[in-house]
Every structure is written in structure tokens, then in C-alpha cells.
N, C-alpha and C. Protein backbone atom coordinates (compact mmCIF):
# COMPACT_ATOMS: atom_id res chain seq x y z
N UNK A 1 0.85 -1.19 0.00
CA UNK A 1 0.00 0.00 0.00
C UNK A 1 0.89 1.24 0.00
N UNK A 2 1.31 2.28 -0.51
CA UNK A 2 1.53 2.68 -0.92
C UNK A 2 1.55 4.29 -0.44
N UNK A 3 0.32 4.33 0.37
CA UNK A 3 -0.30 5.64 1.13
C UNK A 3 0.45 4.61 2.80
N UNK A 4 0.28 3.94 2.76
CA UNK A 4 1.07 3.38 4.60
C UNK A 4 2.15 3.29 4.23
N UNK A 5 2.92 3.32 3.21
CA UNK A 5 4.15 2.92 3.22
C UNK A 5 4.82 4.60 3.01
N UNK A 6 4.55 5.40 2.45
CA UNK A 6 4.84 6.83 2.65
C UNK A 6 4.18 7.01 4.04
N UNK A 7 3.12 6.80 4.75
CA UNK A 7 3.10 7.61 6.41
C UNK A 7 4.36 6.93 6.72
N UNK A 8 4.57 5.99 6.81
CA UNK A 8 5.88 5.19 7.55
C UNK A 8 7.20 5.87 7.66
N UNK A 9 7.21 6.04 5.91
CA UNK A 9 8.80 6.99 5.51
C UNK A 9 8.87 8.22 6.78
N UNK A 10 7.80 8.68 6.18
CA UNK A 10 7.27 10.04 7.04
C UNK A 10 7.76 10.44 8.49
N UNK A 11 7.20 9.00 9.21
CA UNK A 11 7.66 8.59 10.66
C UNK A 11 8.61 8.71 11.13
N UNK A 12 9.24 7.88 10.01
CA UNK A 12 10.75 7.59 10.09
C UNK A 12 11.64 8.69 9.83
N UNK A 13 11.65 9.66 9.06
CA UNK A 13 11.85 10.98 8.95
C UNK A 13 11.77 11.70 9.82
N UNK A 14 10.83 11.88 10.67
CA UNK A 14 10.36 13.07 11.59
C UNK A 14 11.00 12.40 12.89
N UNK A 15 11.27 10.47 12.94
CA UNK A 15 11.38 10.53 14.43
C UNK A 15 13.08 10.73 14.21
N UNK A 16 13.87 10.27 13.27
CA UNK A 16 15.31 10.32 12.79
C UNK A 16 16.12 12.05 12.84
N UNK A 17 15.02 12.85 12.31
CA UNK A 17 15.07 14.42 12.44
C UNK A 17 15.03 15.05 14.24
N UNK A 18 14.16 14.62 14.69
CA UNK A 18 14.13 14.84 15.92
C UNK A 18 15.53 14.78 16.86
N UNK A 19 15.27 13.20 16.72
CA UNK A 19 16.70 12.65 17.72
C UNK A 19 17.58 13.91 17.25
N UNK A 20 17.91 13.59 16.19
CA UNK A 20 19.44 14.59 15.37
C UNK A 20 19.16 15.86 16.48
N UNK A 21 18.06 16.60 16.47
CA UNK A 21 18.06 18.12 16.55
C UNK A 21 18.23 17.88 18.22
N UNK A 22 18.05 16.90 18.65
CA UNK A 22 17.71 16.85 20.16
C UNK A 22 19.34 16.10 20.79
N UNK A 23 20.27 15.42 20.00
CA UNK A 23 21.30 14.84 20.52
C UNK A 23 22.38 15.54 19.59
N UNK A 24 22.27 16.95 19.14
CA UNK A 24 23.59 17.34 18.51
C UNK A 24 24.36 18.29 19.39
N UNK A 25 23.20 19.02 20.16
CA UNK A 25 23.92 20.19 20.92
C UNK A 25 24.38 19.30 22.60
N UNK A 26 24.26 17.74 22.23
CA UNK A 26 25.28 16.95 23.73
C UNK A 26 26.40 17.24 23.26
N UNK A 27 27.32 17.37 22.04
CA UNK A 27 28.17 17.38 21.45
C UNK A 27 28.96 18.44 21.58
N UNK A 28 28.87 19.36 22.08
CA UNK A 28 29.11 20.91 22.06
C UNK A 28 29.96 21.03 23.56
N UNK A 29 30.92 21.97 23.36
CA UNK A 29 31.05 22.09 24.94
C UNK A 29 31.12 23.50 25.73
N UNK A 30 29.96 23.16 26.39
CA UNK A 30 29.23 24.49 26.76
C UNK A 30 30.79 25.30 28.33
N UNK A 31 31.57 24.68 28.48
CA UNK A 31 32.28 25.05 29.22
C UNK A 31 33.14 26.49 28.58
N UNK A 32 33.48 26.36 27.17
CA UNK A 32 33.59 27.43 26.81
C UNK A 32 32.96 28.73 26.64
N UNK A 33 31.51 28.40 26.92
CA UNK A 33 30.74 29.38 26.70
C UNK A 33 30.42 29.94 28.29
N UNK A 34 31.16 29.80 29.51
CA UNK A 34 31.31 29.71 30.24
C UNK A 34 30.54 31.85 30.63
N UNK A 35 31.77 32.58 30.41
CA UNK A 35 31.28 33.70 31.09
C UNK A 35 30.31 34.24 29.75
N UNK A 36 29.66 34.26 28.81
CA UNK A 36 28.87 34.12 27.84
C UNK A 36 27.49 34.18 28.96
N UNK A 37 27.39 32.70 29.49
CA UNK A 37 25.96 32.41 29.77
C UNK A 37 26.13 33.48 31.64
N UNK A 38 27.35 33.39 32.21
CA UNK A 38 27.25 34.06 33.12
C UNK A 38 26.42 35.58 33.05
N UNK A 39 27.45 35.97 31.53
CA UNK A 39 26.58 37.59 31.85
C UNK A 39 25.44 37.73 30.76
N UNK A 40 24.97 36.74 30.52
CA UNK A 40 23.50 36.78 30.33
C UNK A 40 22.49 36.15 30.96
N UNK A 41 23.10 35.63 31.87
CA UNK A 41 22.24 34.97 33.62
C UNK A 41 21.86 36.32 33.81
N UNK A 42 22.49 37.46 34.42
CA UNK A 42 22.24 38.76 34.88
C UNK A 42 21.21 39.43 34.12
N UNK A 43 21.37 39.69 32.91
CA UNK A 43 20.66 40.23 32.26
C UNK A 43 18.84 39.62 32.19
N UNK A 44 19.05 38.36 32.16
CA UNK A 44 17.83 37.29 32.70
C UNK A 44 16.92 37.54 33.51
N UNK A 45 17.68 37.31 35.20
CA UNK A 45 17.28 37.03 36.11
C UNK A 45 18.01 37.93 37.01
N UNK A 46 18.47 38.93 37.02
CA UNK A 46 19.69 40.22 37.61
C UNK A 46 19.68 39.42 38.66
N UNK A 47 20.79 38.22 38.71
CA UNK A 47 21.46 38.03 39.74
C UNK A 47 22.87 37.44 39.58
N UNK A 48 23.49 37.51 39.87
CA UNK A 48 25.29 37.27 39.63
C UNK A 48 25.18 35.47 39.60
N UNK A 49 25.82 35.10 38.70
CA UNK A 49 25.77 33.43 38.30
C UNK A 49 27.67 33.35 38.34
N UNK A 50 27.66 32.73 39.23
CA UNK A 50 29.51 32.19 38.89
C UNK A 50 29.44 30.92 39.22
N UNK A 51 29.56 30.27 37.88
CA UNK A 51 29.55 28.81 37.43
C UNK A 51 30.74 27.76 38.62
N UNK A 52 30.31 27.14 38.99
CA UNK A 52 31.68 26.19 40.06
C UNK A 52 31.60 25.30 39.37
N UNK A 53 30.68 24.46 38.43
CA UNK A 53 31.09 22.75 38.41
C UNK A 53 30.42 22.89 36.52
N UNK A 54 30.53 21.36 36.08
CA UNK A 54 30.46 21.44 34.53
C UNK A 54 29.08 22.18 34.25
N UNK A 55 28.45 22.24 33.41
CA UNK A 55 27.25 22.59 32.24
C UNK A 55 27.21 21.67 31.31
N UNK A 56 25.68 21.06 31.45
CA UNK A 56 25.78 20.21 30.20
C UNK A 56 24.44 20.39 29.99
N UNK A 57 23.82 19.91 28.67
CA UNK A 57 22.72 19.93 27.84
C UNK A 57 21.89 18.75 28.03
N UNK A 58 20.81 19.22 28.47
CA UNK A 58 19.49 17.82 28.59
C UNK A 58 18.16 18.10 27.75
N UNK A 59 18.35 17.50 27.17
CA UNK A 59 16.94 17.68 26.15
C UNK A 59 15.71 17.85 27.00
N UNK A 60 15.11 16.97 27.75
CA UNK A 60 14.22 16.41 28.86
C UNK A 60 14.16 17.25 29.89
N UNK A 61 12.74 17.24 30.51
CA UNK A 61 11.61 17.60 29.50
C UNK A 61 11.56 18.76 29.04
N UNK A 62 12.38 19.61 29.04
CA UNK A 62 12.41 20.82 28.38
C UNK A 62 13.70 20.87 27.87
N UNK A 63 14.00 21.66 27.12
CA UNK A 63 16.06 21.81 26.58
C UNK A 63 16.37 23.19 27.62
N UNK A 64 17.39 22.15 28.69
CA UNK A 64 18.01 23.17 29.56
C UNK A 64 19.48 22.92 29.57
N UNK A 65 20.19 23.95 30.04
CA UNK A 65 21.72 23.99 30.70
C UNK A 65 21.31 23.34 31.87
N UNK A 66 21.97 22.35 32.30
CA UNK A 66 22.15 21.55 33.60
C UNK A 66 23.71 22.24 34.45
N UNK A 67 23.53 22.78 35.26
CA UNK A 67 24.74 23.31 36.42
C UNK A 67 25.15 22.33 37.31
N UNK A 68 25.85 21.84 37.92
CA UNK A 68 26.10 20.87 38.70
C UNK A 68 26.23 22.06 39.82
N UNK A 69 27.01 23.11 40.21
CA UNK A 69 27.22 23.42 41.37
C UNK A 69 27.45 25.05 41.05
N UNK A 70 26.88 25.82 41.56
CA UNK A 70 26.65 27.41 40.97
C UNK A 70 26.44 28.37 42.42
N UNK A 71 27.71 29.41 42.35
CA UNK A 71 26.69 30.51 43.32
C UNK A 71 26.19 31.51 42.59
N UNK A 72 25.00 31.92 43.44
CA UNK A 72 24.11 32.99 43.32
C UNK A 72 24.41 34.35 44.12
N UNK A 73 24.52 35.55 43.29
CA UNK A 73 24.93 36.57 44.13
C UNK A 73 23.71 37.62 43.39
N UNK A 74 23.34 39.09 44.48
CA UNK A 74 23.17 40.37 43.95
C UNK A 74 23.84 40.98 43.90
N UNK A 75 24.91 40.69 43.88
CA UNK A 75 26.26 41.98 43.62
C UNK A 75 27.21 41.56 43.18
N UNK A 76 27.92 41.78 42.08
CA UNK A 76 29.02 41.29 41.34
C UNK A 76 30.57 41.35 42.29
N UNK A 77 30.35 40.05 43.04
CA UNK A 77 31.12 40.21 44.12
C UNK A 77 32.32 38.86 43.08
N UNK A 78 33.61 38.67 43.73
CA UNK A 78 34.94 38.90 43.48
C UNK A 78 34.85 36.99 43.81
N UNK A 79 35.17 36.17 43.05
CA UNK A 79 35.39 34.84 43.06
C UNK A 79 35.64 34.28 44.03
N UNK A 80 36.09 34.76 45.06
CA UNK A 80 36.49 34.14 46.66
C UNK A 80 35.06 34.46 47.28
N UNK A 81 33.99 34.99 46.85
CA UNK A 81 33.25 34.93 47.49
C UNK A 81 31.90 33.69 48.07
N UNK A 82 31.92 33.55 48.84
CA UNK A 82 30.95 32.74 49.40
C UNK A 82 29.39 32.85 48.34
N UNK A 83 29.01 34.26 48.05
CA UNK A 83 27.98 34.19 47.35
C UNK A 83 26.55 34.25 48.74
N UNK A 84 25.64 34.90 47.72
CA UNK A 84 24.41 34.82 48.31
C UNK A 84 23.85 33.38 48.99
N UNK A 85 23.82 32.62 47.61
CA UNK A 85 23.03 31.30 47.38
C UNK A 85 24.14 30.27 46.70
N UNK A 86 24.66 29.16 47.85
CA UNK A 86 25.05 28.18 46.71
C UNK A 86 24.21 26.95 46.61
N UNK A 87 24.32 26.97 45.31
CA UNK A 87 22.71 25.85 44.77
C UNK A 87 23.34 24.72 44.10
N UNK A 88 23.01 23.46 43.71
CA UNK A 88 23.69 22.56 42.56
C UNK A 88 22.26 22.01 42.34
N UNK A 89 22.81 21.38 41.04
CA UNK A 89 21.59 21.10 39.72
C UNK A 89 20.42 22.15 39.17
N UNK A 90 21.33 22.98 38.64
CA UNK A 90 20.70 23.96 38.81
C UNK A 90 19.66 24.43 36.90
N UNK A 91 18.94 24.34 37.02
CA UNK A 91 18.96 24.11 35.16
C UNK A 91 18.42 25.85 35.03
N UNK A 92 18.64 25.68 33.79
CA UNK A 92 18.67 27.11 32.99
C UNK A 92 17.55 26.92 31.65
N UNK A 93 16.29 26.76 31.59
CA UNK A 93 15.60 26.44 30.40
C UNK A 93 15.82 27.76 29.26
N UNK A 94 16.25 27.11 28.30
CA UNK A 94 16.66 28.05 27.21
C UNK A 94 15.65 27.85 25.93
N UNK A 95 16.05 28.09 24.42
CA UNK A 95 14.88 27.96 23.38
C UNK A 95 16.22 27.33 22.49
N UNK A 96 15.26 26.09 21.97
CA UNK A 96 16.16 25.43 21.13
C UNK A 96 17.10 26.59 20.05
N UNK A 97 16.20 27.24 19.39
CA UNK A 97 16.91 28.46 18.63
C UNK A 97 18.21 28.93 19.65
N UNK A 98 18.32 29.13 20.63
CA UNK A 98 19.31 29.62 21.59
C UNK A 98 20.43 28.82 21.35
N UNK A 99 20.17 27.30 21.54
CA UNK A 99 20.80 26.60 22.07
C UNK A 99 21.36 26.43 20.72
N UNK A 100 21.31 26.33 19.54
CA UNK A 100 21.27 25.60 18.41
C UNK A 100 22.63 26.81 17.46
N UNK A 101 22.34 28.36 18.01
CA UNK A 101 22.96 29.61 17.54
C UNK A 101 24.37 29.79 18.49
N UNK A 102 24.38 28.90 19.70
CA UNK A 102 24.94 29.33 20.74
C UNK A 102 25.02 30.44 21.02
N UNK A 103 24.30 31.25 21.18
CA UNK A 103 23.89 32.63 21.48
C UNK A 103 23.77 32.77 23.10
N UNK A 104 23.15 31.88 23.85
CA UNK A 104 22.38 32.19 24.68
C UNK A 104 22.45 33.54 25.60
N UNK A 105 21.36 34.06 24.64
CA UNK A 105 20.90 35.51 24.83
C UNK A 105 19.85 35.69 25.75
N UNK A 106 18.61 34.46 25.72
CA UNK A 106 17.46 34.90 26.33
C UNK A 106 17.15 33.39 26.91
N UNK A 107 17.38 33.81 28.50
CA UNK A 107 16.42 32.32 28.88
C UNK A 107 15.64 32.60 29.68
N UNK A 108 14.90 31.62 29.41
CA UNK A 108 13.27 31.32 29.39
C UNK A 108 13.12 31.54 31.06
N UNK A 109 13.69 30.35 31.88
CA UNK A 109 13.55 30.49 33.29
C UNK A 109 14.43 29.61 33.83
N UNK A 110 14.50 29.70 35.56
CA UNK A 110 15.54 29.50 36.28
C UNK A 110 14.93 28.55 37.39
N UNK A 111 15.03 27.36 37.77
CA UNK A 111 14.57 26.14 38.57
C UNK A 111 15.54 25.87 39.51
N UNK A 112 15.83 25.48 40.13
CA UNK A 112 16.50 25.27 41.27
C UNK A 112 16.13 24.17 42.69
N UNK A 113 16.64 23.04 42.61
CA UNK A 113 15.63 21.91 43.50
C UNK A 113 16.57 21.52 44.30
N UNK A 114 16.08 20.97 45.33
CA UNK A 114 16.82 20.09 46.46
C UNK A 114 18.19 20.67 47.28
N UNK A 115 18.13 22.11 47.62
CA UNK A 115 19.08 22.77 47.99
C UNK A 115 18.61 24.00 49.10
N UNK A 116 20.01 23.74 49.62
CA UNK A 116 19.88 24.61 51.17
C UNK A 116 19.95 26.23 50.50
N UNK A 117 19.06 27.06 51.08
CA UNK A 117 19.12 28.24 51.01
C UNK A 117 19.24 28.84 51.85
N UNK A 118 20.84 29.58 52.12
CA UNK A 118 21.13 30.13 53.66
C UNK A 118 21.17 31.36 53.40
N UNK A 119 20.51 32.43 54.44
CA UNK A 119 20.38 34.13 54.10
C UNK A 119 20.78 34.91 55.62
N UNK A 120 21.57 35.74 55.81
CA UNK A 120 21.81 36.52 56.81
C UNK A 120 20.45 37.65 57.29
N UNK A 121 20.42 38.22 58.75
CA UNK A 121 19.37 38.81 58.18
C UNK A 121 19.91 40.23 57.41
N UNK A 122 20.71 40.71 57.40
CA UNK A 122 21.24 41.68 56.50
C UNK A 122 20.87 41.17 55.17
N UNK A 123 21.06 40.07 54.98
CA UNK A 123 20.67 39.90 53.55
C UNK A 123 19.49 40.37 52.67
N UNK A 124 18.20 40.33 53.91
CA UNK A 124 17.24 40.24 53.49
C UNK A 124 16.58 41.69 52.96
N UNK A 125 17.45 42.59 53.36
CA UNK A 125 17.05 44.17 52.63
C UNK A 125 17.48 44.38 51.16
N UNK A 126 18.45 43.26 50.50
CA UNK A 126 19.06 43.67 49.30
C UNK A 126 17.97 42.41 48.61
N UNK A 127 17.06 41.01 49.16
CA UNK A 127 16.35 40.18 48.41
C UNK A 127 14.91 41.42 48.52
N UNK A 128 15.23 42.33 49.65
CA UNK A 128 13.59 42.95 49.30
C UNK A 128 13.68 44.01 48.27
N UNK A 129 14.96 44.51 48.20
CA UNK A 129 15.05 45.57 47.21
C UNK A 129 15.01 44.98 45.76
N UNK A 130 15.67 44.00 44.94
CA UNK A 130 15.38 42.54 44.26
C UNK A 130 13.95 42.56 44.13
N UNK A 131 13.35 41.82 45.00
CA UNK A 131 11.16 42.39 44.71
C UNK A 131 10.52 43.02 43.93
N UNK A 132 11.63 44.78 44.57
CA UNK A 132 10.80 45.74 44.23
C UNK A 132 11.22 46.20 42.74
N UNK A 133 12.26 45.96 42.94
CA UNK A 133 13.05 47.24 41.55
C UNK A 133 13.08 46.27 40.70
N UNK A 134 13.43 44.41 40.73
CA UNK A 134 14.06 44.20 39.37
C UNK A 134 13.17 43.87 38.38
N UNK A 135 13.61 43.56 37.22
CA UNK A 135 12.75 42.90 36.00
C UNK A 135 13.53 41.46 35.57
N UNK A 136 12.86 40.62 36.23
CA UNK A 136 13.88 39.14 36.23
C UNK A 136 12.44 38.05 35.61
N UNK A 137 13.12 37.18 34.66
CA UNK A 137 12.29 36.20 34.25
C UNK A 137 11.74 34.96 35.53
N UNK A 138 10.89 34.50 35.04
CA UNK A 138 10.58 33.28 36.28
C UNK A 138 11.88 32.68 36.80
N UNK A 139 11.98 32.30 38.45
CA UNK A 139 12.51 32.04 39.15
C UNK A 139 12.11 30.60 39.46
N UNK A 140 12.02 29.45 40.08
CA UNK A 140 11.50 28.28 40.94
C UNK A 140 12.28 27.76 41.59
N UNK A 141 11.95 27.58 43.07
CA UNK A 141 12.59 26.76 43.68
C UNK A 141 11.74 25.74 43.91
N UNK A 142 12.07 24.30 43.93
CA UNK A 142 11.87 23.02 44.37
C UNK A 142 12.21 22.25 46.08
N UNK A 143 11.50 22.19 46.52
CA UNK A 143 11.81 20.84 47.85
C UNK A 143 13.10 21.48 48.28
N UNK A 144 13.11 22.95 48.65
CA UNK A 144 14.19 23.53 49.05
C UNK A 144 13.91 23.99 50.68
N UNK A 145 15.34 24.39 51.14
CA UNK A 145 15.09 24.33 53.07
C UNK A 145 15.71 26.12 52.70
N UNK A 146 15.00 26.53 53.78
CA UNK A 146 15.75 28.12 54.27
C UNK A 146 16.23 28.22 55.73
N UNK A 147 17.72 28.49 55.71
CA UNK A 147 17.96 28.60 56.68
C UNK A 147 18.35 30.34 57.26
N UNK A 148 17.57 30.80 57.73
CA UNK A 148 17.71 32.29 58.00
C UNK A 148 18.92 32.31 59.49
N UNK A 149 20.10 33.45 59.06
CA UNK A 149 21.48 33.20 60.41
C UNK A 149 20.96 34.68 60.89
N UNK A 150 21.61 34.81 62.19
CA UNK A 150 21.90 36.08 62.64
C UNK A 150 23.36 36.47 62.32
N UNK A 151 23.53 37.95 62.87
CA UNK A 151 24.94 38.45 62.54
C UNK A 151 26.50 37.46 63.02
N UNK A 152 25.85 36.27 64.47
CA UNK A 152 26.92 35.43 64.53
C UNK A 152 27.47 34.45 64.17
N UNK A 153 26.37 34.14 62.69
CA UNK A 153 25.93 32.84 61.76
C UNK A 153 25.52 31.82 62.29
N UNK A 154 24.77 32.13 63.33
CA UNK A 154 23.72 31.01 64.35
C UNK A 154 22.53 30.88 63.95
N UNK A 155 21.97 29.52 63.09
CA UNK A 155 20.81 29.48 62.50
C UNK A 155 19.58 29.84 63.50
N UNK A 156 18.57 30.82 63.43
CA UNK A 156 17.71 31.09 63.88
C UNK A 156 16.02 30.76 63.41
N UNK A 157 15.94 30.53 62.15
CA UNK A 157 14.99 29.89 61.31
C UNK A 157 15.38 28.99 60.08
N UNK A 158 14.35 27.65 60.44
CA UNK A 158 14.17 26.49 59.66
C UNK A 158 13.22 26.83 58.51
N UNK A 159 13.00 26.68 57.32
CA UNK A 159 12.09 26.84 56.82
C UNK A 159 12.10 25.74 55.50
N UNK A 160 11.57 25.04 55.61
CA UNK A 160 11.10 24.03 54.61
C UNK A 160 10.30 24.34 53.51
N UNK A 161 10.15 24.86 52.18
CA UNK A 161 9.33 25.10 51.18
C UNK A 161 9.57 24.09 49.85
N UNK A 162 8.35 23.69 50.24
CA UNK A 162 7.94 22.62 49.04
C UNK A 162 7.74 23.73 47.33
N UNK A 163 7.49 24.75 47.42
CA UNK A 163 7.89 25.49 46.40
C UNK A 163 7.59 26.94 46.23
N UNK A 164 9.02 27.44 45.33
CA UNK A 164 8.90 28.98 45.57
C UNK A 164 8.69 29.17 44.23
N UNK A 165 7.83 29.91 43.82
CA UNK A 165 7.70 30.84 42.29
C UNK A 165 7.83 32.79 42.33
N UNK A 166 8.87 33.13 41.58
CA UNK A 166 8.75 34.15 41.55
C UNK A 166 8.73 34.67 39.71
N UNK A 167 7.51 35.50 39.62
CA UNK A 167 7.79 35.97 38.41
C UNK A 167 6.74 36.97 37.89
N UNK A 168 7.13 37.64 37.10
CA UNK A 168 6.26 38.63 36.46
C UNK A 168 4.89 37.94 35.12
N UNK A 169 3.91 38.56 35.22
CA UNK A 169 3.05 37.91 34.66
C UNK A 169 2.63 39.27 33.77
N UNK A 170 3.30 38.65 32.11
CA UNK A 170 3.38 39.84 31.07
C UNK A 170 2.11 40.45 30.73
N UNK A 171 0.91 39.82 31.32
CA UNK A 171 -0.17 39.90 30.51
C UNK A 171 -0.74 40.79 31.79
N UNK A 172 -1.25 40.54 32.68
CA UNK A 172 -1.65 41.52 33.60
C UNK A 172 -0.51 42.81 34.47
N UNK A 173 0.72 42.29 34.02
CA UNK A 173 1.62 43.49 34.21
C UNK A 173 1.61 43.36 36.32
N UNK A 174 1.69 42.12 36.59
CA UNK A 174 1.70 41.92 38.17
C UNK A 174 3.22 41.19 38.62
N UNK A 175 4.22 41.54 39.43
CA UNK A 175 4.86 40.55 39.94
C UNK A 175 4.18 39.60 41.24
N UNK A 176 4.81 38.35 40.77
CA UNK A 176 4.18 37.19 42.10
C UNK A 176 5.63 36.98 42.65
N UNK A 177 5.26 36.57 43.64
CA UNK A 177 6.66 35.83 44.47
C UNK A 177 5.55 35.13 45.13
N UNK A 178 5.56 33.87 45.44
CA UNK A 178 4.48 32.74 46.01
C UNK A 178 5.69 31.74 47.00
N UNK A 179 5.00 31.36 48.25
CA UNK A 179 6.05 30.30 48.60
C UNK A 179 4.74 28.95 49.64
N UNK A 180 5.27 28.49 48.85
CA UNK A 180 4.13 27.13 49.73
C UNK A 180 5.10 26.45 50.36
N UNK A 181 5.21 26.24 52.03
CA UNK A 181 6.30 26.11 53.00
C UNK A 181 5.97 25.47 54.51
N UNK A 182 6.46 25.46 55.38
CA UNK A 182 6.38 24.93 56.44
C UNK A 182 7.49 25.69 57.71
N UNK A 183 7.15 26.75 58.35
CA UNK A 183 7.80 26.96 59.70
C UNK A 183 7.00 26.66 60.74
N UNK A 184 7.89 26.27 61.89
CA UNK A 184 7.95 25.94 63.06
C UNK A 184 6.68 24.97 63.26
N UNK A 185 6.54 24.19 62.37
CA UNK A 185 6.01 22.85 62.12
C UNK A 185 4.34 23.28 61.67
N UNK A 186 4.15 24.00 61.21
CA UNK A 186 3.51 24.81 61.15
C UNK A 186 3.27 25.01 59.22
N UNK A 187 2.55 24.89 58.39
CA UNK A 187 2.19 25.07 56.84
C UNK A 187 1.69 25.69 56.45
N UNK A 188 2.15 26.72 55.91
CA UNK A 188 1.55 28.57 55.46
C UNK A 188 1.68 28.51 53.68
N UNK A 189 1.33 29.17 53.38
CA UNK A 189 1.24 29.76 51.67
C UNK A 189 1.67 31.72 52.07
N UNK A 190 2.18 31.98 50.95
CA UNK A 190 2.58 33.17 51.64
C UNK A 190 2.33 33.72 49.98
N UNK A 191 1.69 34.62 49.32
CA UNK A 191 1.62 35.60 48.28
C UNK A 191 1.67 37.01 48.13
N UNK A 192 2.82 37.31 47.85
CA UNK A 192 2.83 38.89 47.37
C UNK A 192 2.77 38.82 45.96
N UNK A 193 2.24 40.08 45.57
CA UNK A 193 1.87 41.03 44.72
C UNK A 193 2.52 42.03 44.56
N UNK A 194 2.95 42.87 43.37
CA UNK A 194 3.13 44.21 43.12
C UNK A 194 2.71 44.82 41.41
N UNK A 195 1.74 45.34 41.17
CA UNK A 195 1.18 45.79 40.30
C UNK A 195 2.59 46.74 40.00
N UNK A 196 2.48 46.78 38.63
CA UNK A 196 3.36 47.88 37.68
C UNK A 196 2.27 48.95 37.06
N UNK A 197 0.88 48.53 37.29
CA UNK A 197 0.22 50.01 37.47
C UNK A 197 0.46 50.82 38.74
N UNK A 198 0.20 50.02 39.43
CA UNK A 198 0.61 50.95 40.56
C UNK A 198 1.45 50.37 41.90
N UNK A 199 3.37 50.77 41.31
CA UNK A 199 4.29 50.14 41.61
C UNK A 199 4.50 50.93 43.07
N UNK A 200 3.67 51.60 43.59
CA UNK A 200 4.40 52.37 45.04
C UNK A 200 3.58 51.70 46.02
N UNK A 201 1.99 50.94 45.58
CA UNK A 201 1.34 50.26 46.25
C UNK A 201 2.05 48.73 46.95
């Protein structure tokens, strides 16, 4: 038959095309592209990215940069630094076009799972200023712990959050920051808001 035997070709075409487009950029080595994706992390998500461990490419389920071990800073602080946030497995969802140009100019969003998040409380005036002022693509954290220190780095709060979303929503012009969590044994949802109609509210 003749009409099944062209769908078949067809098949075979589209599933042979796929693989290719989906297992060429394993081939690549994104280590060179090293301060590339750093200072367009910033531009992203305005927060300082200094890469510690490899980068590699996972098709599944989305096409991301995979980080093995990364700190997170708001201030373009100096390589000996400790950093805001150190996170590992950290993925970077990009657009095949990105990935394919090695450009990576524009990514999509920033995930982050199974990692301690330790914050001073000094810290917490430069994550509220971050809130207010920046323009950063979606954020997520996953099955992540917060550990809040005082000035003598004596943990003072536990905080367990099963998940954090932060991001601007282009269509109603609102930032969210959402955290669904657990202190002092205790299970809260916590939602802010800030309208860009009316950003002083």
C-alpha cells in the first residue's frame, strides 16, 4: 500500500530528524561558553551566576543547561566569594533556537531543586530591594530548606518550602513571588503582589 508505506517513511523521517536536533547540541562544549551564559544569567534574572562545576545539555523535559554546582549573588562580588546562594543542579531552560545559535541571549527560566538556602538577616534588605526594583524572568525553587542566620551565623529559622515561584506575569503586568512552605512545624502559603500600574502600592 503505498499511502502506509509513505506515512511510515514520514515517521521515520520526523522521528530520525528529531533525535538529530535533540542529541547534537550533547556534542558541544558548553564550558567554553562559560562567562557568555554568566553575563546573560544577569541580564535574565539580575542576579550574579559564577559557574563552580560542569554545564551540560538535557533535552528532557524541556532543553536546559544543567549546572552541577553554581553561586548565586546580587552583587558582582569577586570569586572568593561565598555568594548569596550556593545551589547545585541547577537548570537554565533556554529555546532550542538559543541553544542551536549558541547565542544564549534569552532564557526562558531558572529552577533550582533540592538545595539549602542560607540568608543573613542583612541579607534580606538587598532580596527585598530585588522584589521591588528588578525585572527578572521566572525564578523556581523546588523541595528547598531556608535557613535564615543572625549576625553570629547562628541558625535562627528552619524553613522548609515545598515550592517557591517568583515571576512577572506579562499579561496583567503583576509581579508574584508565592512560597508554599512549612515553619515551626507549622504550613503557610505566603503571596505577594506588586502591580506595575501601581508600583508604590
Amino acid at each position: 500500500n503505498k499511502i502506509t508505506f509513505s506515512l511510515i517513511l514520514i515517521a521515520i523521517l520526523i522521528t530520525f530528524s528529531s533525535l538529530t536536533i535533540l542529541s547534537l547540541p550533547v556534542l558541544f562544549n558548553y564550558k567554553s561558553k562559560v562567562p557568555i551564559i554568566e553575563k546573560n544569567f544577569y541580564k535574565n534574572f539580575k542576579l550574579y551566576l559564577n559557574l563552580k562545576g560542569n554545564v551540560s545539555y538535557k533535552p528532557f523535559p524541556k532543553p536546559h543547561l544543567l549546572v552541577e554546582n553554581a553561586l548565586l549573588d546580587l552583587s558582582n562580588s569577586s570569586e572568593d566569594s561565598k555568594g548569596l546562594l550556593k545551589v547545585s543542579n541547577l537548570k537554565i531552560f533556554i529555546s532550542l533556537r538559543d541553544i542551536f545559535l549558541r547565542s544564549f541571549n534569552n532564557f526562558i527560566s531558572l529552577e533550582i531543586s533540592n538545595s539549602n538556602l542560607e540568608f543573613k538577616l542583612s541579607d534580606l534588605k538587598e532580596i527585598r530591594k530585588h522584589l521591588y526594583k528588578s525585572i527578572n524572568n521566572p525564578i523556581i525553587f523546588n523541595n528547598c530548606k531556608i535557613f535564615i542566620k543572625n549576625n553570629n551565623e547562628d541558625v535562627i529559622i528552619i524553613s522548609p518550602a515545598n515550592k517557591i515561584n517568583y515571576k512577572i506575569n506579562t499579561k496583567t503586568k503583576i509581579k508574584n513571588f508565592t512560597i508554599d512552605g512549612e515553619i515551626f512545624g507549622l504550613t503557610f502559603k505566603s503571596d505577594w503582589k506588586r502591580s506595575y500600574y501601581s508600583p508604590e502600592i
